[in-house]
Every structure is written in structure tokens, then in C-alpha cells.
Protein backbone atom coordinates (compact mmCIF):
# COMPACT_ATOMS: atom_id res chain seq x y z
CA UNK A 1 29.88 108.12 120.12
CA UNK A 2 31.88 106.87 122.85
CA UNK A 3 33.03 104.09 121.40
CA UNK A 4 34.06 106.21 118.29
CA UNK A 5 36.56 108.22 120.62
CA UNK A 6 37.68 105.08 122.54
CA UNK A 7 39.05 103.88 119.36
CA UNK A 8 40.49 107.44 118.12
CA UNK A 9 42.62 107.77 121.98
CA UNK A 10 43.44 103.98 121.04
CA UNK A 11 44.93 105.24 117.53
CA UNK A 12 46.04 108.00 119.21
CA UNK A 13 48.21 106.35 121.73
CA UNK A 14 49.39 103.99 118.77
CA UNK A 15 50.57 106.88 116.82
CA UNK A 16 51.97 108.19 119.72
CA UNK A 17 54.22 104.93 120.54
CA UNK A 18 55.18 104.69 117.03
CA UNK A 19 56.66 108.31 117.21
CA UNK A 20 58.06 107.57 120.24
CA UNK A 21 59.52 104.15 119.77
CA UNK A 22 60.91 106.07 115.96
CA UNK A 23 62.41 109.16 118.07
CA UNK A 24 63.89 106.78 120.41
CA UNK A 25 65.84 104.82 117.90
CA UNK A 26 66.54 107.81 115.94
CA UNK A 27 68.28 109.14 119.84
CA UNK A 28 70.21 105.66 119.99
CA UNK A 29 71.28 105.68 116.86
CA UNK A 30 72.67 109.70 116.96
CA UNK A 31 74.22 108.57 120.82
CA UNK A 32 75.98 105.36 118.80
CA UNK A 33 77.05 107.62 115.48
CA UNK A 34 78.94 110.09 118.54
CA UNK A 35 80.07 107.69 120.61
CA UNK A 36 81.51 105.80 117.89
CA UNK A 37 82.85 108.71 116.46
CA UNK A 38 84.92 109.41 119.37
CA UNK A 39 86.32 106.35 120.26
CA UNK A 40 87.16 105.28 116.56
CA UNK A 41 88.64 108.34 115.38
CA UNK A 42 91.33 107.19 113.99
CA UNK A 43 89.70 104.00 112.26
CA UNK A 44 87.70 106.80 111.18
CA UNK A 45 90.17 109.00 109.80
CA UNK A 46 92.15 105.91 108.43
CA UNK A 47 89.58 104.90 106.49
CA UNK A 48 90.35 105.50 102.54
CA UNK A 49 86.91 106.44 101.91
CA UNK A 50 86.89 109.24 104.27
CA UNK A 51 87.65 112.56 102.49
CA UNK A 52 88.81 114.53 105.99
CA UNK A 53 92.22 111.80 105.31
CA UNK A 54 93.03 113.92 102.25
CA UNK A 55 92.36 117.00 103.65
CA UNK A 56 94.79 116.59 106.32
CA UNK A 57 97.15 115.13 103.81
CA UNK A 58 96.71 118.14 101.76
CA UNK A 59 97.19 120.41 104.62
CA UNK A 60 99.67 118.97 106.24
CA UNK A 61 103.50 117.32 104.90
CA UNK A 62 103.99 113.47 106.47
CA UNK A 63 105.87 113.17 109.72
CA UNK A 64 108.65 111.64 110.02
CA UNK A 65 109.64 108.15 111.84
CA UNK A 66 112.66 107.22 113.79
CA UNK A 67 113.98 104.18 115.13
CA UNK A 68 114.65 104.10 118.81
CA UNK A 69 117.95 105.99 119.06
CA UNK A 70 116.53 108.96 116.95
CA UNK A 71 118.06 107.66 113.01
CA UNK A 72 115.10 108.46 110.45
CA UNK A 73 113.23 105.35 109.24
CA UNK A 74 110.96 107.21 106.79
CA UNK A 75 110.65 110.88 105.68
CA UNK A 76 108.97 112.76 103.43
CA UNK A 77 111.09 114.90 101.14
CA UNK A 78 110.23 117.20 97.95
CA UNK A 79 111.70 117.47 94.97
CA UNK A 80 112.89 119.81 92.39
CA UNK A 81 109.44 120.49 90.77
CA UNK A 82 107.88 120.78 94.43
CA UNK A 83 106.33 117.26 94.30
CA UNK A 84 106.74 115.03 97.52
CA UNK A 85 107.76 111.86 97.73
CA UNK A 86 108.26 109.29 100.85
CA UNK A 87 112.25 108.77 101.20
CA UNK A 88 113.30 105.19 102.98
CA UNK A 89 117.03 105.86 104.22
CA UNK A 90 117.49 102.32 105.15
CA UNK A 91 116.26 101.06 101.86
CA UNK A 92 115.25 97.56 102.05
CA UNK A 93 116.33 96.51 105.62
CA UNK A 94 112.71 98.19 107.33
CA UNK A 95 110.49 96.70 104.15
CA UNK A 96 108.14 95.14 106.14
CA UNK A 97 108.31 96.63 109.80
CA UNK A 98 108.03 100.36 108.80
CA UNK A 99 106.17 99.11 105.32
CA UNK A 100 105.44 102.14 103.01
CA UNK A 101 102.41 104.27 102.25
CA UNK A 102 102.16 104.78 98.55
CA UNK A 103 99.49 102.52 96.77
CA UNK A 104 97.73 101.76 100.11
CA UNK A 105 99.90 101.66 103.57
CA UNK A 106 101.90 98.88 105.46
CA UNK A 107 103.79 98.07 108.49
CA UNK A 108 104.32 101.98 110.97
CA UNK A 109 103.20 103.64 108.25
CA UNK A 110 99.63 102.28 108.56
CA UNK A 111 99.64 101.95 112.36
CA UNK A 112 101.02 105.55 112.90
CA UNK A 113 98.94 106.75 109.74
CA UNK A 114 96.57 109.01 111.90
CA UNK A 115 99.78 110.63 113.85
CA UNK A 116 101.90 111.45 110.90
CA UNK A 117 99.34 112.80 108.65
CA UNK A 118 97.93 115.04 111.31
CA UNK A 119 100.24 118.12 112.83
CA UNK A 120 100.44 119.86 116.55
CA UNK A 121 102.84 122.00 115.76
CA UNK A 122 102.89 125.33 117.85
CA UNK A 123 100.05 127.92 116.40
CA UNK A 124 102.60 130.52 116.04
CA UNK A 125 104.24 128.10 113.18
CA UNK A 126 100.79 127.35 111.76
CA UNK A 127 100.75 130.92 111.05
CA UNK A 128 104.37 131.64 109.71
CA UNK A 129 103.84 128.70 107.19
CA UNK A 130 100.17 130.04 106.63
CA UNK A 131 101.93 133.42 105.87
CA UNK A 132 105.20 131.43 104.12
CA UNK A 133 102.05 129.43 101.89
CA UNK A 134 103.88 126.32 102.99
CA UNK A 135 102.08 123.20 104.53
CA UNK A 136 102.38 122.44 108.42
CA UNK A 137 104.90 119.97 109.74
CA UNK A 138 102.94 116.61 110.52
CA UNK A 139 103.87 114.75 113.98
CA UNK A 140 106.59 112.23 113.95
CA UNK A 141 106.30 108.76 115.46
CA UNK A 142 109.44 106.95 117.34
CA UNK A 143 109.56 103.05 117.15
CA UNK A 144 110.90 100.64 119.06
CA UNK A 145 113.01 99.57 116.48
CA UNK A 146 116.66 99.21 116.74
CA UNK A 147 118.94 99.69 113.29
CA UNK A 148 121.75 97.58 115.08
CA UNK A 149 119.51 94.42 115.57
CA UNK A 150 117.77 94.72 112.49
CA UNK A 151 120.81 94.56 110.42
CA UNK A 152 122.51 91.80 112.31
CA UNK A 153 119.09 89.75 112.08
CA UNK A 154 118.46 91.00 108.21
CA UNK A 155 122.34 90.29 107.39
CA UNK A 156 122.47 86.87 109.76
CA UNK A 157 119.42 85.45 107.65
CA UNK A 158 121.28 86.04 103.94
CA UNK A 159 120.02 84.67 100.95
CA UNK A 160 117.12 82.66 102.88
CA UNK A 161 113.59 83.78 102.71
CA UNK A 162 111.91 83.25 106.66
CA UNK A 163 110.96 85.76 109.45
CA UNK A 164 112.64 86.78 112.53
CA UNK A 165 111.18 88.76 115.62
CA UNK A 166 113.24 90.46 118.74
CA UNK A 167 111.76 91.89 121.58
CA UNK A 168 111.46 92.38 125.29
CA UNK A 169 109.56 89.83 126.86
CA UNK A 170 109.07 92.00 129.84
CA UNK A 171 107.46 95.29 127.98
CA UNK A 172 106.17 93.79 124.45
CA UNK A 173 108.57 96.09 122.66
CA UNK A 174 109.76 94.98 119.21
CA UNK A 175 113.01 95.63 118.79
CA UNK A 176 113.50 94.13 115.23
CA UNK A 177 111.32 92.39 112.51
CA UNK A 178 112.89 91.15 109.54
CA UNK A 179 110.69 89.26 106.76
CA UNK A 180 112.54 88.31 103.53
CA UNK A 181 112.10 88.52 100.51
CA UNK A 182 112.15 92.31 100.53
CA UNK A 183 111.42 94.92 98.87
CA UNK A 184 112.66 98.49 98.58
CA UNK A 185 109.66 101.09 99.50
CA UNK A 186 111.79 103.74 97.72
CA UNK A 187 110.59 102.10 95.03
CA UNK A 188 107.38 100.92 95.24
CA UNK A 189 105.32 103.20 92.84
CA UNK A 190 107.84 101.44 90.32
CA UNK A 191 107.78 97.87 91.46
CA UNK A 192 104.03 97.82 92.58
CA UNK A 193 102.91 96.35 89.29
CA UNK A 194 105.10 93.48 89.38
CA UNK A 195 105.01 93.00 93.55
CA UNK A 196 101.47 92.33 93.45
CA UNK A 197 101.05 89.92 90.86
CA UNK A 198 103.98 88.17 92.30
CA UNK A 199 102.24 85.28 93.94
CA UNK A 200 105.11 82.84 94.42
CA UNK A 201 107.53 84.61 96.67
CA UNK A 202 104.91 86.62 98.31
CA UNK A 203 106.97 89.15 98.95
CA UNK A 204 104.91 92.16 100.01
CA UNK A 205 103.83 88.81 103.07
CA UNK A 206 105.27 89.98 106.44
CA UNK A 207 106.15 86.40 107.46
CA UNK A 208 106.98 87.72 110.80
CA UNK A 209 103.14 88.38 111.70
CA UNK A 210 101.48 87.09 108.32
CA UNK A 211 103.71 83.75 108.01
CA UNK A 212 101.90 80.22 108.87
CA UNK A 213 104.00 77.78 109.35
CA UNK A 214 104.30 73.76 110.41
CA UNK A 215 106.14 74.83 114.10
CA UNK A 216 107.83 71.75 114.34
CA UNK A 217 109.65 70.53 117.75
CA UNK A 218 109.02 74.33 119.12
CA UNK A 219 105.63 73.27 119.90
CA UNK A 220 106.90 71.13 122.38
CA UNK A 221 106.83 73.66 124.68
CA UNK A 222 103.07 73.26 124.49
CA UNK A 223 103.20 69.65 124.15
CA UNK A 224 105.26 69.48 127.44
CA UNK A 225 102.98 72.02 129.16
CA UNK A 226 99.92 70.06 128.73
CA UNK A 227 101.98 66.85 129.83
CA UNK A 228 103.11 68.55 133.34
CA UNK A 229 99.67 69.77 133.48
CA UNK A 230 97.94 66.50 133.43
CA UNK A 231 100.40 64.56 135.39
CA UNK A 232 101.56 66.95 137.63
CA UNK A 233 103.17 64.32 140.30
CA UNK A 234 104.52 61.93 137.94
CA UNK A 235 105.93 63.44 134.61
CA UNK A 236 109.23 63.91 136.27
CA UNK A 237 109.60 60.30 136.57
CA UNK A 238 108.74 59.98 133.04
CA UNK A 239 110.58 57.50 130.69
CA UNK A 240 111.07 56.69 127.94
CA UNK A 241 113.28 53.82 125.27
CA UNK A 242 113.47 56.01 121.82
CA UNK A 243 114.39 53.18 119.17
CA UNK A 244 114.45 56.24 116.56
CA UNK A 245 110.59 55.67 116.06
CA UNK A 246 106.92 55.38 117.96
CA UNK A 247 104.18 53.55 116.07
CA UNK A 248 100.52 53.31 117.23
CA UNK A 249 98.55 51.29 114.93
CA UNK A 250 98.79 52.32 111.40
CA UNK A 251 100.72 55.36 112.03
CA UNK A 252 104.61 56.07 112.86
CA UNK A 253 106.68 59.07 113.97
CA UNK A 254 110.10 58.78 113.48
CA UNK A 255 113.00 61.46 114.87
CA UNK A 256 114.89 63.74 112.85
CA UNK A 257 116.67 61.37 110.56
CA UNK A 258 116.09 58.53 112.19
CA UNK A 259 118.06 59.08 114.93
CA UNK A 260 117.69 56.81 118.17
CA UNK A 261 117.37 58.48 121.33
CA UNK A 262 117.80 55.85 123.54
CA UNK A 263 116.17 55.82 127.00
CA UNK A 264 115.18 59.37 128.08
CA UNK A 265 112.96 61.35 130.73
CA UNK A 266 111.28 63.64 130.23
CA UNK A 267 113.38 66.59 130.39
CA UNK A 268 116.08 65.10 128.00
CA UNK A 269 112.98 64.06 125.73
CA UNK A 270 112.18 67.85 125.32
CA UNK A 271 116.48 69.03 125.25
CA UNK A 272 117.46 66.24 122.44
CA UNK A 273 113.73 67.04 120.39
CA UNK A 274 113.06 63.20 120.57
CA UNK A 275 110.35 62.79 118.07
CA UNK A 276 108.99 59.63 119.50
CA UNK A 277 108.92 60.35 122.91
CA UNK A 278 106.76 63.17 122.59
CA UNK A 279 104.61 61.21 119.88
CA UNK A 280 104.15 58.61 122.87
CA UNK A 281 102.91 61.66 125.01
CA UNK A 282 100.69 62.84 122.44
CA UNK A 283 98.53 59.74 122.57
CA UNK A 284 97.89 59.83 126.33
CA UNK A 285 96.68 63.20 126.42
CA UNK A 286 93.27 64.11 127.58
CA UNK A 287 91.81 65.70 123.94
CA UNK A 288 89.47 68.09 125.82
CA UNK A 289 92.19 69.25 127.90
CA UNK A 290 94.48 69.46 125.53
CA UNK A 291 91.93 72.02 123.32
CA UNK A 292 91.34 73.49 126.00
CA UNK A 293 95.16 74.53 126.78
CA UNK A 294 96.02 75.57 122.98
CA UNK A 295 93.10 77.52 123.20
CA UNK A 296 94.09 79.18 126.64
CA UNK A 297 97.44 80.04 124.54
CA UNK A 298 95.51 81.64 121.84
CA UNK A 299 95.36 79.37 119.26
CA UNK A 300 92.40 79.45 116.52
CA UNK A 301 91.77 83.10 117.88
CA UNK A 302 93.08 86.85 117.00
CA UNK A 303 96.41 88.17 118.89
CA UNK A 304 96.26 91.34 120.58
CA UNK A 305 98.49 93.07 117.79
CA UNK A 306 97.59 95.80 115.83
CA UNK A 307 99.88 94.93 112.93
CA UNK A 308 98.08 92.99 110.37
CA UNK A 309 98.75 89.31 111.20
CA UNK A 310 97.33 86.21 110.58
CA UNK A 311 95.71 83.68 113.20
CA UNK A 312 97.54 80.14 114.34
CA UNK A 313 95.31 77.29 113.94
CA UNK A 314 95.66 74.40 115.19
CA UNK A 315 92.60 71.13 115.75
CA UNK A 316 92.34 69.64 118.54
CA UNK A 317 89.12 67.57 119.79
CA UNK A 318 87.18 64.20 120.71
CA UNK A 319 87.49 63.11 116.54
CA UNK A 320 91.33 63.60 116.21
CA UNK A 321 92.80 60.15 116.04
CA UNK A 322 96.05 58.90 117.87
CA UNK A 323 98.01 59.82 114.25
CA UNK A 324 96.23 63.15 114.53
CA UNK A 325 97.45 63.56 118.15
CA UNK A 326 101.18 62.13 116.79
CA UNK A 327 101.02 65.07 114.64
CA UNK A 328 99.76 67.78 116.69
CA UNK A 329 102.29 66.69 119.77
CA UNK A 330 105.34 67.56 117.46
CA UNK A 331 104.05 70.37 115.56
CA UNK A 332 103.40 68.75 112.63
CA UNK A 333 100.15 68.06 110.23
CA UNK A 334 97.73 70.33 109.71
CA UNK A 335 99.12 73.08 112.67
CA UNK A 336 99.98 76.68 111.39
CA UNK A 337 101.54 79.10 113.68
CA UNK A 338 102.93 82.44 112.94
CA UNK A 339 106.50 83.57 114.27
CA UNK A 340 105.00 86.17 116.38
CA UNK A 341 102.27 83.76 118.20
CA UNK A 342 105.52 81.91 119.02
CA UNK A 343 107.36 84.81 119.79
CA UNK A 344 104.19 85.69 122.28
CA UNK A 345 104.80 82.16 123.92
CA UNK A 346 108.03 82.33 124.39
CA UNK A 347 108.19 85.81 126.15
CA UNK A 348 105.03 84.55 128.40
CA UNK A 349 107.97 81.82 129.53
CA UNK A 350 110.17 84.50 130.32
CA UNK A 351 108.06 86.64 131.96
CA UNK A 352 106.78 84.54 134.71
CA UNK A 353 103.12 83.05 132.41
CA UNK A 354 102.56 86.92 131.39
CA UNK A 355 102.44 87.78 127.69
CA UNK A 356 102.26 91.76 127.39
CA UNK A 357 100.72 93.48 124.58
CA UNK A 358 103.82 93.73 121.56
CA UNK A 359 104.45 97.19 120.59
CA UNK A 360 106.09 98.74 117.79
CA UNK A 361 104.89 102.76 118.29
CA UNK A 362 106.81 104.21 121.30
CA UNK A 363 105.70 107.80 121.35
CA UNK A 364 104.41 110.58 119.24
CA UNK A 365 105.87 114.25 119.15
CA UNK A 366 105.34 117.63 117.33
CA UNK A 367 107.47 119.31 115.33
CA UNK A 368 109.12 121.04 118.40
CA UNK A 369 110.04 117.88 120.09
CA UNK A 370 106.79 118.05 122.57
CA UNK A 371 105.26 114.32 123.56
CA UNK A 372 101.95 114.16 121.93
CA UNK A 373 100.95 110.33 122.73
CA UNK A 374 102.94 107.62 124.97
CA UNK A 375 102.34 104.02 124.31
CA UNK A 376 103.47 102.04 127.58
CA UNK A 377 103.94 98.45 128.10
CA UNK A 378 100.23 96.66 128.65
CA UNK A 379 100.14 93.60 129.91
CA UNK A 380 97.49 91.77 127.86
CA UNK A 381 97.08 88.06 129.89
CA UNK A 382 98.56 85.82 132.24
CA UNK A 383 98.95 82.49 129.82
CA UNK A 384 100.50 80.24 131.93
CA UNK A 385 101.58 80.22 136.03
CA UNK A 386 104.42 81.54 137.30
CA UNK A 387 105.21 77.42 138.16
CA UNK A 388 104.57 76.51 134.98
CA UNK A 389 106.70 79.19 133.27
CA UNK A 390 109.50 77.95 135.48
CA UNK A 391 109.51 74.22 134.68
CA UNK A 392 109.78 75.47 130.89
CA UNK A 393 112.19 77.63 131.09
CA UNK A 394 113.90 75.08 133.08
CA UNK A 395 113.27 72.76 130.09
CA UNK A 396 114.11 75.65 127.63
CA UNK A 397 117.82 75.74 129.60
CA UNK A 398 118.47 71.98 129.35
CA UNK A 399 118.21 72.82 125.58
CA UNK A 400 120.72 74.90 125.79
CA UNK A 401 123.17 72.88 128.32
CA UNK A 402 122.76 69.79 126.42
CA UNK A 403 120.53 69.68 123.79
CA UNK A 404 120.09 70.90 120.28
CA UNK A 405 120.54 74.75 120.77
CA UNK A 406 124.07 74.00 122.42
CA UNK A 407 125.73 76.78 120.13
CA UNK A 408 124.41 78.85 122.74
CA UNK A 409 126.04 77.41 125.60
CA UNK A 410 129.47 78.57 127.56
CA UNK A 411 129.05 82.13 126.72
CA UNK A 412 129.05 85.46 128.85
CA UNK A 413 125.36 85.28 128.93
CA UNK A 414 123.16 82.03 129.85
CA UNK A 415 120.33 81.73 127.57
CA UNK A 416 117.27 79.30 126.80
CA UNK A 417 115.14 78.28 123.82
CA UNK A 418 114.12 75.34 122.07
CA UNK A 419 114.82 74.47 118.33
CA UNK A 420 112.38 73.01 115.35
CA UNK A 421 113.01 71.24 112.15
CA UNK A 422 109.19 71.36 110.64
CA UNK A 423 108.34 69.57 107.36
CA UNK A 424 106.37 71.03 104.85
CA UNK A 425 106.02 68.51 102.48
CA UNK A 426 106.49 65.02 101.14
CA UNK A 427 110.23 65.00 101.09
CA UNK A 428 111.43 64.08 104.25
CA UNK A 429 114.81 65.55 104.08
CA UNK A 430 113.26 69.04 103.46
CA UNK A 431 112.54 70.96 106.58
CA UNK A 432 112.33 74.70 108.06
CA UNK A 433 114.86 75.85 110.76
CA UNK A 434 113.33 77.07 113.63
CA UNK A 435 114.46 78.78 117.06
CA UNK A 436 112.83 80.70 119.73
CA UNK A 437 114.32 81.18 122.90
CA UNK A 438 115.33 84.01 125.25
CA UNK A 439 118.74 85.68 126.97
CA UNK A 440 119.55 85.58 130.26
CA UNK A 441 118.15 82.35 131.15
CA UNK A 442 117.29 83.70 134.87
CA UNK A 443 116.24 87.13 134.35
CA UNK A 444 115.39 87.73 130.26
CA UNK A 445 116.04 91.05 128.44
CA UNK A 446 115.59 89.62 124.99
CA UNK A 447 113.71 87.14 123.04
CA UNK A 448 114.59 85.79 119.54
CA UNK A 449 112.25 83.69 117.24
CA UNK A 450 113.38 82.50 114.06
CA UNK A 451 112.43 80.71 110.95
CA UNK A 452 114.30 79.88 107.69
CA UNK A 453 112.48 78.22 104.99
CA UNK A 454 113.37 75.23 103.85
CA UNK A 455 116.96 75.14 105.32
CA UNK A 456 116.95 72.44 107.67
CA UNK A 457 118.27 71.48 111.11
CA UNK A 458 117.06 74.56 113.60
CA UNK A 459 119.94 73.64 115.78
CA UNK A 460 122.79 73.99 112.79
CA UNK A 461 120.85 76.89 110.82
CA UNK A 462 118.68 79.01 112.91
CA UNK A 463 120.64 78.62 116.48
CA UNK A 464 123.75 80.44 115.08
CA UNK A 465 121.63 83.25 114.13
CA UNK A 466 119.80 83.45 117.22
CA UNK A 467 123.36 83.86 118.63
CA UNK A 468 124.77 86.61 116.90
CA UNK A 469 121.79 88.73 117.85
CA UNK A 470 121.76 88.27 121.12
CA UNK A 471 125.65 89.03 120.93
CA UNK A 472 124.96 91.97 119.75
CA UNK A 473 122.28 92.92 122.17
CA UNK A 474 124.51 92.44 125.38
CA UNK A 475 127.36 94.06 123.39
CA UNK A 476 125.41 97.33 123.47
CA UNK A 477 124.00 96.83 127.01
């Protein structure tokens, strides 16, 4: 008998951990469904399986967004038979930055989706369009976009297809992104047909954020770090006899078009782009290290950016031959970057090693002008040290002064940068133009990077360009 009931409290007790152990998941798992609930909301509400999205949409008429001096980017307007319809003033020029939001959503239309399909206006409103049997006005969003740059940048890069980015290397604020081919959204219900299946220009790609690219001679600023870093006492005294070629075994580098460098340090190696010289450094670096570094600079990883963007890759490691290294230590083989990684880079030069988080959302308000949601300047990671960030934007200057970005030198600003002529393929002569620098040399307000496919010499192509924005930035200062 006793041993009968031993073994029924036994059962007992195992029924009774079971339950347990079943309402305790069933507690986690409600806790997790909330919490997530909460802090994904608008993942949540963004999602185009989620029927509350429609409801809203239904409810409420799509805000409106505005460039950074108040000019309407994208609005939604009705027509004569009441039907509404997403109006793009600026027509082609904010294709990719603001993007559109018919047949799925791109660019500030996506990232502000859960702001402009929602509405705070004032309850007394809600109730005179309740009475009215009108929809409510949804919240507008205000970019950091600014029409004047992004038609000097969209008008400086012509009939070229590339990808150009302008910010503030201090803040993260984008100030323009152009990406070309375009499109225009006013028409995109029309064109979508043909845009998608249109795999050879890629033209709904934002090359700014999507774009991989060979980054050519403006990887040398990572090339050069990783040199300074390892020889930290010595690579000023650095030298070097550029015959217009380095060979290590099998393998040879030469410099753009051959040309022959003569003997240079290290400093004029990185201002005249010598090819050879840094193809000499690349075999003497420390592999590990070197991974080590690129990955440190957020290569072969996601970028904190909320735009849809693709990842920089880049290999590194204790297999990659001295060719492989040749490669990599000019930007060349298999390395992909995207114009805003280098963008990233660049303003972590200029801002003392500290990359801050790029924006493109400034704030949020209702329909009576009240602030609904801020977005400040977050600084996402120190990259590099404030010494280090010096030397290259010492090196970025010489660039300027007497290297291949000297279209930017003896004018009412300073500024500093480094150029890139990247091949893509087996033609030597063909080659993207490349710049990325930043204005005032000593104290920057304004970066620039820049690619144009396929049209050659950074210096000659994508320098001049760099120069007529940053004309017109300190214009309007």
C-alpha cells in the first residue's frame, strides 16, 4: 500500500513539474510576445502582412516629407474621382533617397513608413474630419536633405551612371544622395513592369548604399593606416624608387598607366596614388593584423544604417598570397565596398577616429506643426584614434596640395580627400572615378564621396565634381 502511494506522489510531483515547467514557458513566451511587441512596433506595423498597416492607411491620408528647408519631397494628393495618388515634385532628382511607396516602399518612404501612415493630429480635428467624413492628416517627416546639393551633385554627375553621398561628418546627417540611373516615382505604377525586369542597368539599385564596388587607390587610406600602425617609429622615413611597377614573384602591380613615380616617401606615395609603392607595403604587412584592422573598420559586417545597404567585403588572412596582398593594398581584386562604407571612413577621418550613426529622418511633426519624434546625432564608434585620424587627414591634405585631387587646391576653402581609379575588368584602360574627401581640411563641415562608372581618372572626372559641391555648400554657409 505504501509503496502504491509513493509512486502516485512520485507521478504526482511529475505531473506537477510538467504543468509547471508548460505554464512557465507559456509566461516566457507571453513576457517575449509583449516585450517584443513594444520595442518592435514599428517593424511590427511595417510589416506587409500585418493588417493594422492598412487600417491606418485606410484611416488616415500619407504625410507629407520635406527636405531640410521645408520644400515638399513627397505628398499625397487626390484626384478628380477622389482616388489618391503619391505626387513627387522633384521628379527624378530624390529617386532613390526619398524612394516611393507604391508596389512595395523605398528610400524615406520605407524608413518613415510608420510616421507618415499614422496621424497625431489634435482630437478636436479628428472629430471635424470624423464629422466632415474625411480621413485624418498623417504626420509629416523632415529630412536632412538639401534640394541645392542634390541638384548640383545629380546635375554635376550627367549622363554617367555612379553614386554620390554628402554629409556632415560631425552629426551623420545626409545632406544629399544621388544614385543614377533614375527613375521617376511619379511614375512607377507605370514603369514598374519594365523597372523590375530590368536587370542590366539596375536601376531601382541605390548605388549609394547598395553599390559594391573595386575602391581602388581610396583604400589607401586603410592601406596607409595599417602601415603607420605597424611601424609606428619608422614609416615616416619610408622610401621608396617607383620604376612605374612592383613585382613579387609571379605577380606585378603597375601604376595608373604606367606611370613612374620615381623615389617617394611615404606621404608622397599616398598624394601621387603610386601603385607600386603601396603594392611593396602590402607584402610586409602582418595578415592577422591587417584582418584585424579592416575588420575594426567594419568590413565583412553590417553598417549601422537603417537604409537598405549592402555589406563591404573584403579577405584578408594567413592563406592570402603576396599577389592577394598586392591586390587588397590598392583596392583591387576581389574587395567590394559601398560608397557609403567609404563615406563612413572618411567622416571618421574628419571627426577625430569617430564615425556617428548617418541619418536621413530629422524630425517628425503633426499636422499642426507640433514635434512628434527628434532623431539627434548618435555617435555609433570610435574607428580609429584621434592620432591616427590626424596623420590621415594630414595625408588626405598632401592630396590635395600636391597630389591627384589638386583641382581642389588654392581656393577659399582648404579641403582633403584622396582619389581612386578602380578596374573592373580585363581592359586595363577601363576604370571607375572615385573621390572621397572632406572641406575644411582643419575643422570639416562636409564630406563628399563619389563614384562614376567606368569613366576613368578620379582626379580628372570625379575631383571636379567633388568641387562644385562643396562650392556650393560654403556658398550657402
Amino acid at each position: 500500500m505504501k509503496k502504491k502511494q509513493t509512486k502516485k506522489k512520485q507521478m504526482n510531483m511529475a505531473i506537477l513539474s510538467v504543468t509547471y515547467l508548460f505554464v512557465a514557458v507559456f509566461l516566457g513566451m507571453m513576457f517575449y510576445i509583449c516585450h517584443y511587441s513594444v520595442t518592435h512596433q514599428q517593424e511590427l506595423i511595417n510589416n506587409s502582412y500585418n493588417g493594422r498597416q492598412q487600417i491606418l492607411i485606410a484611416k488616415n491620408v500619407r504625410g507629407e516629407i520635406y527636405a531640410n528647408n521645408g520644400e515638399i519631397l513627397a505628398q499625397t494628393v487626390t484626384d478628380e474621382n477622389g482616388e489618391e495618388r503619391r505626387n513627387y515634385p522633384y521628379e527624378n532628382l530624390f529617386a532613390h533617397a526619398v524612394g516611393y511607396a507604391t508596389h512595395g516602399r523605398a528610400g524615406v518612404e520605407a524608413l518613415g513608413n510608420y510616421y507618415l501612415i499614422h496621424s497625431n493630429a489634435p482630437l478636436s480635428e479628428k472629430v471635424e474630419n470624423d464629422v466632415e467624413g474625411i480621413k485624418y492628416p498623417g504626420d509629416s517627416v523632415h529630412t536632412t536633405l538639401d534640394v541645392n546639393l542634390q541638384e548640383v551633385a545629380n546635375h554635376a554627375m550627367g549622363i554617367y551612371q555612379g553614386a554620390i553621398i554628402v554629409s556632415e561628418p560631425s552629426t551623420g546627417k545626409i545632406l544629399a544622395m544621388v544614385s543614377k540611373p533614375d527613375f521617376d516615382p511619379n511614375q512607377i505604377e507605370e514603369l514598374w513592369d519594365s523597372l523590375v525586369t530590368d536587370t542590366e542597368s539596375g536601376v531601382l539599385l541605390n548605388r549609394a548604399t547598395q553599390g559594391l564596388y573595386p575602391p581602388g587607390s581610396t583604400f589607401k587610406i586603410l592601406t596607409a593606416l595599417e602601415y603607420m600602425r605597424e611601424n609606428p617609429d619608422t614609416y615616416q622615413n619610408y622610401q621608396f624608387q617607383c620604376g612605374g611597377s612592383f613585382t613579387s614573384g609571379t605577380d606585378k602591380i603597375n601604376c595608373y598607366h604606367g606611370q613612374s613615380h620615381g623615389s617617394v616617401s611615404f606621404a608622397r606615395s599616398f598624394a601621387k596614388s603610386c601603385n607600386a609603392s603601396f603594392a611593396n607595403m602590402g607584402v610586409h604587412l602582418d595578415k592577422t593584423q591587417f584582418a584585424n584592422t579592416l575588420e575594426e573598420l567594419l568590413f565583412n559586417q553590417d553598417l549601422p544604417l537603417e537604409i537598405i545597404h549592402n555589406n563591404s567585403h573584403v579577405e584578408v588572412n594567413q592563406n592570402s598570397s603576396d599577389g592577394d596582398m598586392m591586390q587588397v593594398a590598392i583596392g583591387q581584386g576581389t574587395t567590394g565596398m559601398t560608397p557609403m562604407h567609404l563615406n563612413m571612413i572618411t567622416n571618421a577621418v574628419a571627426n577625430q577616429g569617430t564615425v556617428m550613426q548617418p541619418y536621413i529622418i530629422e524630425y517628425v511633426e503633426n499636422s499642426t506643426g507640433s514635434i512628434i519624434k527628434q532623431f539627434s546625432p548618435t555617435s555609433y564608434k570610435k574607428l580609429i584614434s584621434e592620432q591616427e585620424a590626424e596623420s590621415l587627414k594630414e595625408l588626405m591634405r598632401g592630396v590635395v596640395e600636391e597630389g591627384t585631387a589638386s583641382k581642389l587646391k588654392g581656393l577659399s576653402y582648404t579641403a582633403a580627400g584622396k582619389t581612386g581609379s578602380a578596374e573592373y575588368n580585363s581592359v586595363k584602360e577601363d576604370s571607375h572615378a572615385w573621390f572621397t574627401g572632406f572641406a575644411p581640411a582643419d575643422n570639416p563641415q562636409i564630406s563628399v564621396t563619389i563614384i562614376i562608372e567606368g569613366a576613368g581618372s578620379g582626379g580628372d572626372f570625379a575631383v571636379p565634381i567633388a568641387r562644385r559641391i562643396f562650392d556650393t555648400y560654403f556658398e550657402n554657409k
